[in-house]
PDB file of N, CA and C in Angstrom:
ATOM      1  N   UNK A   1      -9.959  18.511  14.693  1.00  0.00           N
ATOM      2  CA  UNK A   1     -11.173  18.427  13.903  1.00  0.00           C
ATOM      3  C   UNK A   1     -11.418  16.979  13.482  1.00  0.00           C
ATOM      4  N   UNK A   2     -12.674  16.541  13.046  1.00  0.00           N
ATOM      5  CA  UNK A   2     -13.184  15.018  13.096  1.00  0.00           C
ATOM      6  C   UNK A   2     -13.836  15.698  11.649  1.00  0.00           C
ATOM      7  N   UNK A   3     -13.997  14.826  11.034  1.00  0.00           N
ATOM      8  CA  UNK A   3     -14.653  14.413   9.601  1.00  0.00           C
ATOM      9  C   UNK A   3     -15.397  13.170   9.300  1.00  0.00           C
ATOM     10  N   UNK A   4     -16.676  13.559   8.964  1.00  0.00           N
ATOM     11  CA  UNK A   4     -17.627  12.552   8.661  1.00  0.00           C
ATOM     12  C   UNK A   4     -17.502  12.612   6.756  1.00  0.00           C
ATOM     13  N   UNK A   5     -17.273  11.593   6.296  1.00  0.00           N
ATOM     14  CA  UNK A   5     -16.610  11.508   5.054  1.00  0.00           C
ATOM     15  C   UNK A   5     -17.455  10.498   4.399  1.00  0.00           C
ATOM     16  N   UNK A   6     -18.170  10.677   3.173  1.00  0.00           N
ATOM     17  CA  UNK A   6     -18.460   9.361   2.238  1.00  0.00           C
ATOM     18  C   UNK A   6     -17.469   9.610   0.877  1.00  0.00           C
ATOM     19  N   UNK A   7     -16.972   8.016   0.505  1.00  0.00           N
ATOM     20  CA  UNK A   7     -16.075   7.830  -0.407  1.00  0.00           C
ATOM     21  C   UNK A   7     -17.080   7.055  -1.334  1.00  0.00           C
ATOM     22  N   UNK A   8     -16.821   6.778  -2.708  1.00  0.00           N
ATOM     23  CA  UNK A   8     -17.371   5.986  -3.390  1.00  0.00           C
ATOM     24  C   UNK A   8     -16.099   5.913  -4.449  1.00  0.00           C
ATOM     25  N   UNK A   9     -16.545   4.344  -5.329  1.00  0.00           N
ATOM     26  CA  UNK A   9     -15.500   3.845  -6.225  1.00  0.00           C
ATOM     27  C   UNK A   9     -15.969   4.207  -7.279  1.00  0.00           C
ATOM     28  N   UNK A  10     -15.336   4.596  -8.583  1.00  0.00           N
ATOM     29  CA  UNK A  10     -15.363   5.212  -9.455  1.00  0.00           C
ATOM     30  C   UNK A  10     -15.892   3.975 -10.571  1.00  0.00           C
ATOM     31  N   UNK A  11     -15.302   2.517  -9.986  1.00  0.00           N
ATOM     32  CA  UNK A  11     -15.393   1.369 -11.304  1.00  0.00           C
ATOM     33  C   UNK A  11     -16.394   0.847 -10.215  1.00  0.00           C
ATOM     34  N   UNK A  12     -16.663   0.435  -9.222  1.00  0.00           N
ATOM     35  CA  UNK A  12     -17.636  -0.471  -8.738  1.00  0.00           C
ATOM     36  C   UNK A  12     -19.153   0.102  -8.558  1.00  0.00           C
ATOM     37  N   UNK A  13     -18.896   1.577  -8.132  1.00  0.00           N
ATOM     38  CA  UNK A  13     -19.840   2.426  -7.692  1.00  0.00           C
ATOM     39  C   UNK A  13     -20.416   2.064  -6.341  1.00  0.00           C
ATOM     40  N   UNK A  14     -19.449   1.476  -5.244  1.00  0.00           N
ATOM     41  CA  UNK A  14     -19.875   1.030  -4.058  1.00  0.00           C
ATOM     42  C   UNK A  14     -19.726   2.318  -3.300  1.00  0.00           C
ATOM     43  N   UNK A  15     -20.010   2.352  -2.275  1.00  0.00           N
ATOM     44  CA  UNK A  15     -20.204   3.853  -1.190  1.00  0.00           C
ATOM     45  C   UNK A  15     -19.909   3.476   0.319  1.00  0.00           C
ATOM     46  N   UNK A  16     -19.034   4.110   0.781  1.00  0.00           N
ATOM     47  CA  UNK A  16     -18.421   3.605   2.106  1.00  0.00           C
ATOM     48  C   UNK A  16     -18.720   5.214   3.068  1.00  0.00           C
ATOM     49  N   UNK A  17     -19.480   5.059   3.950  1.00  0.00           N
ATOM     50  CA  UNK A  17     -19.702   6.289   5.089  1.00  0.00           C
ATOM     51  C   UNK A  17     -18.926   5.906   6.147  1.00  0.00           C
ATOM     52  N   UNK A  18     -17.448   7.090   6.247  1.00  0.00           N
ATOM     53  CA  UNK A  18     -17.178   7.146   8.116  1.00  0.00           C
ATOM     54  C   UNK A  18     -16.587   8.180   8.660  1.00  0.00           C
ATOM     55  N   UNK A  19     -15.873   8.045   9.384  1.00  0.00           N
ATOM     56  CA  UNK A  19     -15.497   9.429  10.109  1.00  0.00           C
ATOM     57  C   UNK A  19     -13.817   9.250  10.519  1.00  0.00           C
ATOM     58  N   UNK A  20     -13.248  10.536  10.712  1.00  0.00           N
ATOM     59  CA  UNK A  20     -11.445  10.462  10.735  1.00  0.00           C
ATOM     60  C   UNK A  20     -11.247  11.805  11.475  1.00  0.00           C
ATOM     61  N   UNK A  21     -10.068  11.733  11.858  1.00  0.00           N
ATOM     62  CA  UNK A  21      -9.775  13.345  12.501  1.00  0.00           C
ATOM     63  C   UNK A  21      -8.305  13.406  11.176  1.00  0.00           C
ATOM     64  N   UNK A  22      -7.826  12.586  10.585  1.00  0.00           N
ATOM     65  CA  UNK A  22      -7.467  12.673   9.151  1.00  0.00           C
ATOM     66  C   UNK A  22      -7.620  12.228   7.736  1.00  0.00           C
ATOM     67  N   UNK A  23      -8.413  13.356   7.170  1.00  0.00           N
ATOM     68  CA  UNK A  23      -9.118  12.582   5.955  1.00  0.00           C
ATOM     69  C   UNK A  23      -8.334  11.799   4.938  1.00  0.00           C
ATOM     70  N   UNK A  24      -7.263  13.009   4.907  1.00  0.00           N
ATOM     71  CA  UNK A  24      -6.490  12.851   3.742  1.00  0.00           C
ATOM     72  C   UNK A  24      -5.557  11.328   3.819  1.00  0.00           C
ATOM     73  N   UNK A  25      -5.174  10.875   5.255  1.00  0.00           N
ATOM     74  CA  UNK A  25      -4.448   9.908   5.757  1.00  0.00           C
ATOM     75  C   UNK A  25      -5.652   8.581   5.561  1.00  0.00           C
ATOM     76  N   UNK A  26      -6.950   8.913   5.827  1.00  0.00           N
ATOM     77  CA  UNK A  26      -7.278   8.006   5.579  1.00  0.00           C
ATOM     78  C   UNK A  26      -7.963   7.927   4.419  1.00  0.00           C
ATOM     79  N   UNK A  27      -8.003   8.473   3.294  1.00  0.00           N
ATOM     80  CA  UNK A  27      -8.485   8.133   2.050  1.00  0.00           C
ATOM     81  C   UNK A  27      -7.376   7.020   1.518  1.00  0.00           C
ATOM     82  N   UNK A  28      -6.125   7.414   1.741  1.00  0.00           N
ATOM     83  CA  UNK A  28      -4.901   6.889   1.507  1.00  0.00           C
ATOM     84  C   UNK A  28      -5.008   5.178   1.792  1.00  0.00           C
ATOM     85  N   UNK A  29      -5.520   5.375   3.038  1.00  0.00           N
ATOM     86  CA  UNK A  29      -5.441   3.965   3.539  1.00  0.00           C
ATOM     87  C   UNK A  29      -6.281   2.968   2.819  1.00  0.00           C
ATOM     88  N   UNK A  30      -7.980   3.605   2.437  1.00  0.00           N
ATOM     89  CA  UNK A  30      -8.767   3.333   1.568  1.00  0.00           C
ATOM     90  C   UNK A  30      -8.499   2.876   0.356  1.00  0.00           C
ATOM     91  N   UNK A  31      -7.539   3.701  -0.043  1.00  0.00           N
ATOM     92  CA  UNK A  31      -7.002   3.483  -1.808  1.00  0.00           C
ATOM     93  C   UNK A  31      -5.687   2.040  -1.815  1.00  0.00           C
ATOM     94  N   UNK A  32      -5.162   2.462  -0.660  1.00  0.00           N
ATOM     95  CA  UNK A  32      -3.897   1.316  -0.374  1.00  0.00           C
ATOM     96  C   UNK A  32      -4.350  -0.266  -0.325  1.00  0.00           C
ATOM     97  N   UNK A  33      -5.800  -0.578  -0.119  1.00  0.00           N
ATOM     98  CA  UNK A  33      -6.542  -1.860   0.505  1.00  0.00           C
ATOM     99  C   UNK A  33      -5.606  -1.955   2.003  1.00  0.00           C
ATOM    100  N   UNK A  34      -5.319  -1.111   3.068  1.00  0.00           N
ATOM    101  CA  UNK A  34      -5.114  -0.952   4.793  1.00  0.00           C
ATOM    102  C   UNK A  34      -6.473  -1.137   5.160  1.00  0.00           C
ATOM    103  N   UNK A  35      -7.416  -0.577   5.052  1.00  0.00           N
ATOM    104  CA  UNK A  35      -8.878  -0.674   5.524  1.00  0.00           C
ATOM    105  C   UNK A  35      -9.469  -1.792   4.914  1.00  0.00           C
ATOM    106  N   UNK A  36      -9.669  -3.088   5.906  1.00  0.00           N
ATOM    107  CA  UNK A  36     -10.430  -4.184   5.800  1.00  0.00           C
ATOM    108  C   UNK A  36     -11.610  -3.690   4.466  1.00  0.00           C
ATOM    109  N   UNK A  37     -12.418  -2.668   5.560  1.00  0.00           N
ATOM    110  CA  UNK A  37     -13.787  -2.582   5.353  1.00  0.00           C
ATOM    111  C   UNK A  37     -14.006  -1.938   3.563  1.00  0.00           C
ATOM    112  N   UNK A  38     -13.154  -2.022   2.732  1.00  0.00           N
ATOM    113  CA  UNK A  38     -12.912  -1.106   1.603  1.00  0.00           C
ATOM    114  C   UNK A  38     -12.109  -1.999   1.043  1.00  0.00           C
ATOM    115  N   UNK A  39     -11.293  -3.341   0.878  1.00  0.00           N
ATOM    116  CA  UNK A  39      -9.967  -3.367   0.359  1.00  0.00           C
ATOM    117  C   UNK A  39     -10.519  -3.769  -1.036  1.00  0.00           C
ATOM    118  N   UNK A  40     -11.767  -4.491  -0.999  1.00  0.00           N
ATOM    119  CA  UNK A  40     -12.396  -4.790  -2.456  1.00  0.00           C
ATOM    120  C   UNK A  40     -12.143  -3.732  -3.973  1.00  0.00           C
ATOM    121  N   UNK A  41     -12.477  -2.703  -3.347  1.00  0.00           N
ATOM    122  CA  UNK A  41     -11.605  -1.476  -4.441  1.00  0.00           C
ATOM    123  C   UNK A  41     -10.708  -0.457  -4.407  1.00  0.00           C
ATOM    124  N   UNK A  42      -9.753  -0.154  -5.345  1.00  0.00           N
ATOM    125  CA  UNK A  42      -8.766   0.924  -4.916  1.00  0.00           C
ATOM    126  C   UNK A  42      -9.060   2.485  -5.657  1.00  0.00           C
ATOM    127  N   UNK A  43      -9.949   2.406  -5.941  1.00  0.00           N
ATOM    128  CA  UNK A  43     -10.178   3.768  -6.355  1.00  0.00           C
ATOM    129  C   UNK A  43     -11.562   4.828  -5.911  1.00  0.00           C
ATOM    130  N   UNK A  44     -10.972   4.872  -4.339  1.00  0.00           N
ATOM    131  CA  UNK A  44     -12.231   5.576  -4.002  1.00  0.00           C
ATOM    132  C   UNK A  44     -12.272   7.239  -4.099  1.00  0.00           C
ATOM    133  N   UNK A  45     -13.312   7.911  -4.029  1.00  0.00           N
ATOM    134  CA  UNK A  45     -13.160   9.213  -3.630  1.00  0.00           C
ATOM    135  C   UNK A  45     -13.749  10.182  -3.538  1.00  0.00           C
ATOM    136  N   UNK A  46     -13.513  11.005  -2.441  1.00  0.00           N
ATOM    137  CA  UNK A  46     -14.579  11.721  -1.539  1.00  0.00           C
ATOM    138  C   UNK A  46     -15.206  12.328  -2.153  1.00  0.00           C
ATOM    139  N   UNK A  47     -16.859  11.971  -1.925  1.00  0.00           N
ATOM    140  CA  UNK A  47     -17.589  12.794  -2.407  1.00  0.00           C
ATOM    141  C   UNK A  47     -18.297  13.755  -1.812  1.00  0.00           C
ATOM    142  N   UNK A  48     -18.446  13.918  -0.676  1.00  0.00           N
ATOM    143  CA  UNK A  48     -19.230  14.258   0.607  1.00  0.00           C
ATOM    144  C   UNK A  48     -18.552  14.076   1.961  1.00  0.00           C
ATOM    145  N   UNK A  49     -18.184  15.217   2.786  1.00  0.00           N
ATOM    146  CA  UNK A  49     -18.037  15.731   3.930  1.00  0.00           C
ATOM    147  C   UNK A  49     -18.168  16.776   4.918  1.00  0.00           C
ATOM    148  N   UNK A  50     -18.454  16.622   6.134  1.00  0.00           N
ATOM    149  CA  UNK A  50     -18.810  17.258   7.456  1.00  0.00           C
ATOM    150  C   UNK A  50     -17.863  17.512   7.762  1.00  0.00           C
ATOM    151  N   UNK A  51     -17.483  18.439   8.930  1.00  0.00           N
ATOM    152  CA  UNK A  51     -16.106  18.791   9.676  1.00  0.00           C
ATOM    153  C   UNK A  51     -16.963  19.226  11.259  1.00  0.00           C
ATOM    154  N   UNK A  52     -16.329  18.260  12.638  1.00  0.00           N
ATOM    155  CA  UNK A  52     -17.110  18.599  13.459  1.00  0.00           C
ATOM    156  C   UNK A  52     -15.437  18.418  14.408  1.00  0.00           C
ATOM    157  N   UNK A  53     -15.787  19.410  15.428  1.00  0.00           N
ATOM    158  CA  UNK A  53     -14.678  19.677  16.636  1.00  0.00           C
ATOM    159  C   UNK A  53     -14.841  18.797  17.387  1.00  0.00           C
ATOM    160  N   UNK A  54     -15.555  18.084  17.664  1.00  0.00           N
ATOM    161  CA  UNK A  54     -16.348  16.809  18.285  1.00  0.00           C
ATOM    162  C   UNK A  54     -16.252  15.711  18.231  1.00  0.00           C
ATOM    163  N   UNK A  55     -15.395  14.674  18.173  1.00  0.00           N
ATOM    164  CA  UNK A  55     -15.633  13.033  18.461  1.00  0.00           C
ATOM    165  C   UNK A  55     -16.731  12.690  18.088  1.00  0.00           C
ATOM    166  N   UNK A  56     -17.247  12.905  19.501  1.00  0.00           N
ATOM    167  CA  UNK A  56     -18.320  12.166  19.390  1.00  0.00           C
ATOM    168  C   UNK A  56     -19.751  12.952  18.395  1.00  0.00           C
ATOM    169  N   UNK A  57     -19.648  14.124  18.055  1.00  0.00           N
ATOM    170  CA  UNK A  57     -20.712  14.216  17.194  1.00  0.00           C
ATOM    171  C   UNK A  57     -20.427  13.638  15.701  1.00  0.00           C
ATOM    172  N   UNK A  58     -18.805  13.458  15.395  1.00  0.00           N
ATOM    173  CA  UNK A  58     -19.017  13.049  14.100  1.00  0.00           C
ATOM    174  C   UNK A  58     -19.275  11.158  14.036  1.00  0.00           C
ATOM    175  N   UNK A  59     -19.342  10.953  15.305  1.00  0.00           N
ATOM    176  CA  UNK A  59     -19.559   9.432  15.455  1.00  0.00           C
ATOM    177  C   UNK A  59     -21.097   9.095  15.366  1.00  0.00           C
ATOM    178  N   UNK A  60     -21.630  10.295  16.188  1.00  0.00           N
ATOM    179  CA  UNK A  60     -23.057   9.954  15.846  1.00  0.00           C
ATOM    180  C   UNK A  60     -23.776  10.307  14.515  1.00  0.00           C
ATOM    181  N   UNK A  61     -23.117  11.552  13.842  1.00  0.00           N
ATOM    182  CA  UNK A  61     -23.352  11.776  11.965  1.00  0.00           C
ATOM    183  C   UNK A  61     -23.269  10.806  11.288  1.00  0.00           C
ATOM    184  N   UNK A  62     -22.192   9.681  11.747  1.00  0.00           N
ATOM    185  CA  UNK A  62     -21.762   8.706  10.566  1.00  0.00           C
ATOM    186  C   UNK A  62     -22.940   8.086  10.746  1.00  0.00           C
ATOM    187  N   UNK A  63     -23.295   7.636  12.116  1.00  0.00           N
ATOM    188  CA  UNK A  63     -24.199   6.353  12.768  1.00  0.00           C
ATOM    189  C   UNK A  63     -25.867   6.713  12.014  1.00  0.00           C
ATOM    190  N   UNK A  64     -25.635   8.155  12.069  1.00  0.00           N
ATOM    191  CA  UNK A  64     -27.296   8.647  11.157  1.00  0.00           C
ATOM    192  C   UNK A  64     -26.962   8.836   9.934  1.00  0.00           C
ATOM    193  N   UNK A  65     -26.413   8.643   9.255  1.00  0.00           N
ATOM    194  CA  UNK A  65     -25.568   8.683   7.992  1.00  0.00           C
ATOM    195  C   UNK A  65     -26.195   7.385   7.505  1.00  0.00           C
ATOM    196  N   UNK A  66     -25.962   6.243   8.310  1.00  0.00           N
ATOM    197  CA  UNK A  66     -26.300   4.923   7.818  1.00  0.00           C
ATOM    198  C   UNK A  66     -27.673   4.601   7.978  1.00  0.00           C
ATOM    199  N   UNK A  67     -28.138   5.334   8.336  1.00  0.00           N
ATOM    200  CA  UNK A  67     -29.788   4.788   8.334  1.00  0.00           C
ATOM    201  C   UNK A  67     -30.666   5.048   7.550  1.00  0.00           C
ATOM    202  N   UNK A  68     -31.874   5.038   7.291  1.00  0.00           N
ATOM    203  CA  UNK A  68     -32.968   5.326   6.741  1.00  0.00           C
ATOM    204  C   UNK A  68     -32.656   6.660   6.435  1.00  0.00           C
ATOM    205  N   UNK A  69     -33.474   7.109   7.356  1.00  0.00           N
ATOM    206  CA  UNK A  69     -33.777   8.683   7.557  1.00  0.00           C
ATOM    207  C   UNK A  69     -32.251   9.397   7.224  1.00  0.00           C
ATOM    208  N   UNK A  70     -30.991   9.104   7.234  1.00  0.00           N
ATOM    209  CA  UNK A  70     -29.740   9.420   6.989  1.00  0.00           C
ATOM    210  C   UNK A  70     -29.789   9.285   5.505  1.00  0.00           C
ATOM    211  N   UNK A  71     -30.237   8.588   4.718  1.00  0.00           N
ATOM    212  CA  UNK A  71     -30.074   8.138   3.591  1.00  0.00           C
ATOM    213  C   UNK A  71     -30.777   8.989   2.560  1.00  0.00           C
ATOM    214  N   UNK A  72     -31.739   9.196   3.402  1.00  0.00           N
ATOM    215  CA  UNK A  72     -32.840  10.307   2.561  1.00  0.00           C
ATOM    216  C   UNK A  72     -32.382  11.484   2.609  1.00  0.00           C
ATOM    217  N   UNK A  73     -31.548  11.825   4.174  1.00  0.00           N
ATOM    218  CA  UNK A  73     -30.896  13.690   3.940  1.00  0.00           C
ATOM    219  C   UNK A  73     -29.849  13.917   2.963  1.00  0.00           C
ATOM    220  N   UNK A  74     -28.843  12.370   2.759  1.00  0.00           N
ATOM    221  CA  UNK A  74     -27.944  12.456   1.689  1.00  0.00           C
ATOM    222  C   UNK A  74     -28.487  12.314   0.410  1.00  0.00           C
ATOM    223  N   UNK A  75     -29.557  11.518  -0.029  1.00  0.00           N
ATOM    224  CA  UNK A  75     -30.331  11.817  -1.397  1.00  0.00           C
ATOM    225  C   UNK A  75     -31.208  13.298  -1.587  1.00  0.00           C
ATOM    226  N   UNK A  76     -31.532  14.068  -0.349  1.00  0.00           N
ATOM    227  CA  UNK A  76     -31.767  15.496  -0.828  1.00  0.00           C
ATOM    228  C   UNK A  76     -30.431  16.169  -0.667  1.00  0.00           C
ATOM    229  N   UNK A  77     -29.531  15.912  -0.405  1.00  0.00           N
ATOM    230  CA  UNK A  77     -28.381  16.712  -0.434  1.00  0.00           C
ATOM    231  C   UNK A  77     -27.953  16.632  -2.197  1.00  0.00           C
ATOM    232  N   UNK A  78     -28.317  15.388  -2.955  1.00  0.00           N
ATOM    233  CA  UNK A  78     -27.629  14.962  -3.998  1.00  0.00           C
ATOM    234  C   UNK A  78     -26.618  14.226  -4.042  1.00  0.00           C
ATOM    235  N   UNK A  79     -26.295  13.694  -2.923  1.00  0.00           N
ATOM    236  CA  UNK A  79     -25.323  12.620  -2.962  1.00  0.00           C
ATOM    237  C   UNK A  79     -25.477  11.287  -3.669  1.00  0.00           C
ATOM    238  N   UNK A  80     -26.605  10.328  -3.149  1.00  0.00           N
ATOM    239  CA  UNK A  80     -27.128   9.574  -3.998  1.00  0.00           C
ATOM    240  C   UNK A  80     -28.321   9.848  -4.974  1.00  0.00           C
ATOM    241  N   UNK A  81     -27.783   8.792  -5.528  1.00  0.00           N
ATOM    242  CA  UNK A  81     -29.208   9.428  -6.750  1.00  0.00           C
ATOM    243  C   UNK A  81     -30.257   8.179  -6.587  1.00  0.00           C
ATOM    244  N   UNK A  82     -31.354   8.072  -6.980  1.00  0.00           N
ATOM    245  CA  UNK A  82     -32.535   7.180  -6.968  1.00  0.00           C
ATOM    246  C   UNK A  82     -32.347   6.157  -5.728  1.00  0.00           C
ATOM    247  N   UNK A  83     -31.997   7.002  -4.670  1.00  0.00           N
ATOM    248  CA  UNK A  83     -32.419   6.650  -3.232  1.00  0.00           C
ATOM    249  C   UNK A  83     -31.280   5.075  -2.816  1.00  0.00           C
ATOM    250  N   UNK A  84     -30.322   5.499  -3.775  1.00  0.00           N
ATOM    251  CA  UNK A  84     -28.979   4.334  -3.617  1.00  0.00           C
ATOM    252  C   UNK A  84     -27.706   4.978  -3.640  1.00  0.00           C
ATOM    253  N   UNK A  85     -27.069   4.191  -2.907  1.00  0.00           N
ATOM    254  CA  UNK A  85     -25.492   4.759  -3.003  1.00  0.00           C
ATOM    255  C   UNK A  85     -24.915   4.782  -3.903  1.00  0.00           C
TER     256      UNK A  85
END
């Protein structure tokens, strides 16, 4: 199984969208500063996730995840609020 995952920091309030076939291993890595793309804060945590059997569909969720139109299905989902991460 693959997981499309958004984390956010509890003190910065920054928001990181991606995808893992282990969440739990990589939240870890997130919190550790291992992930370049995150090391700025150590207290992230999941707020929002997908579960797809698929590679490649959770590669393309993340990829629409980050866009416009991605941004708006996660602000009607309630993820972000006033159209920000």
């Amino acid at each position: 199984m693959y997981y499309v995952y958004i984390i956010k920091s509890a003190h910065k309030g920054k928001v990181y969208i991606g995808y893992t076939s282990n969440l739990k291993k990589r939240l870890a890595e997130h919190n550790s500063g291992c992930a370049r793309s995150t090391r700025q804060c150590c207290d992230w945590n999941v707020v929002y996730t997908e579960e797809y059997k698929d590679k490649l569909l959770a590669m393309k969720r993340e990829k629409f995840f980050k866009t416009g139109d991605g941004r708006k299905v996660l602000k009607y989902k309630g993820i972000f609020m006033n159209g920000r991460y």
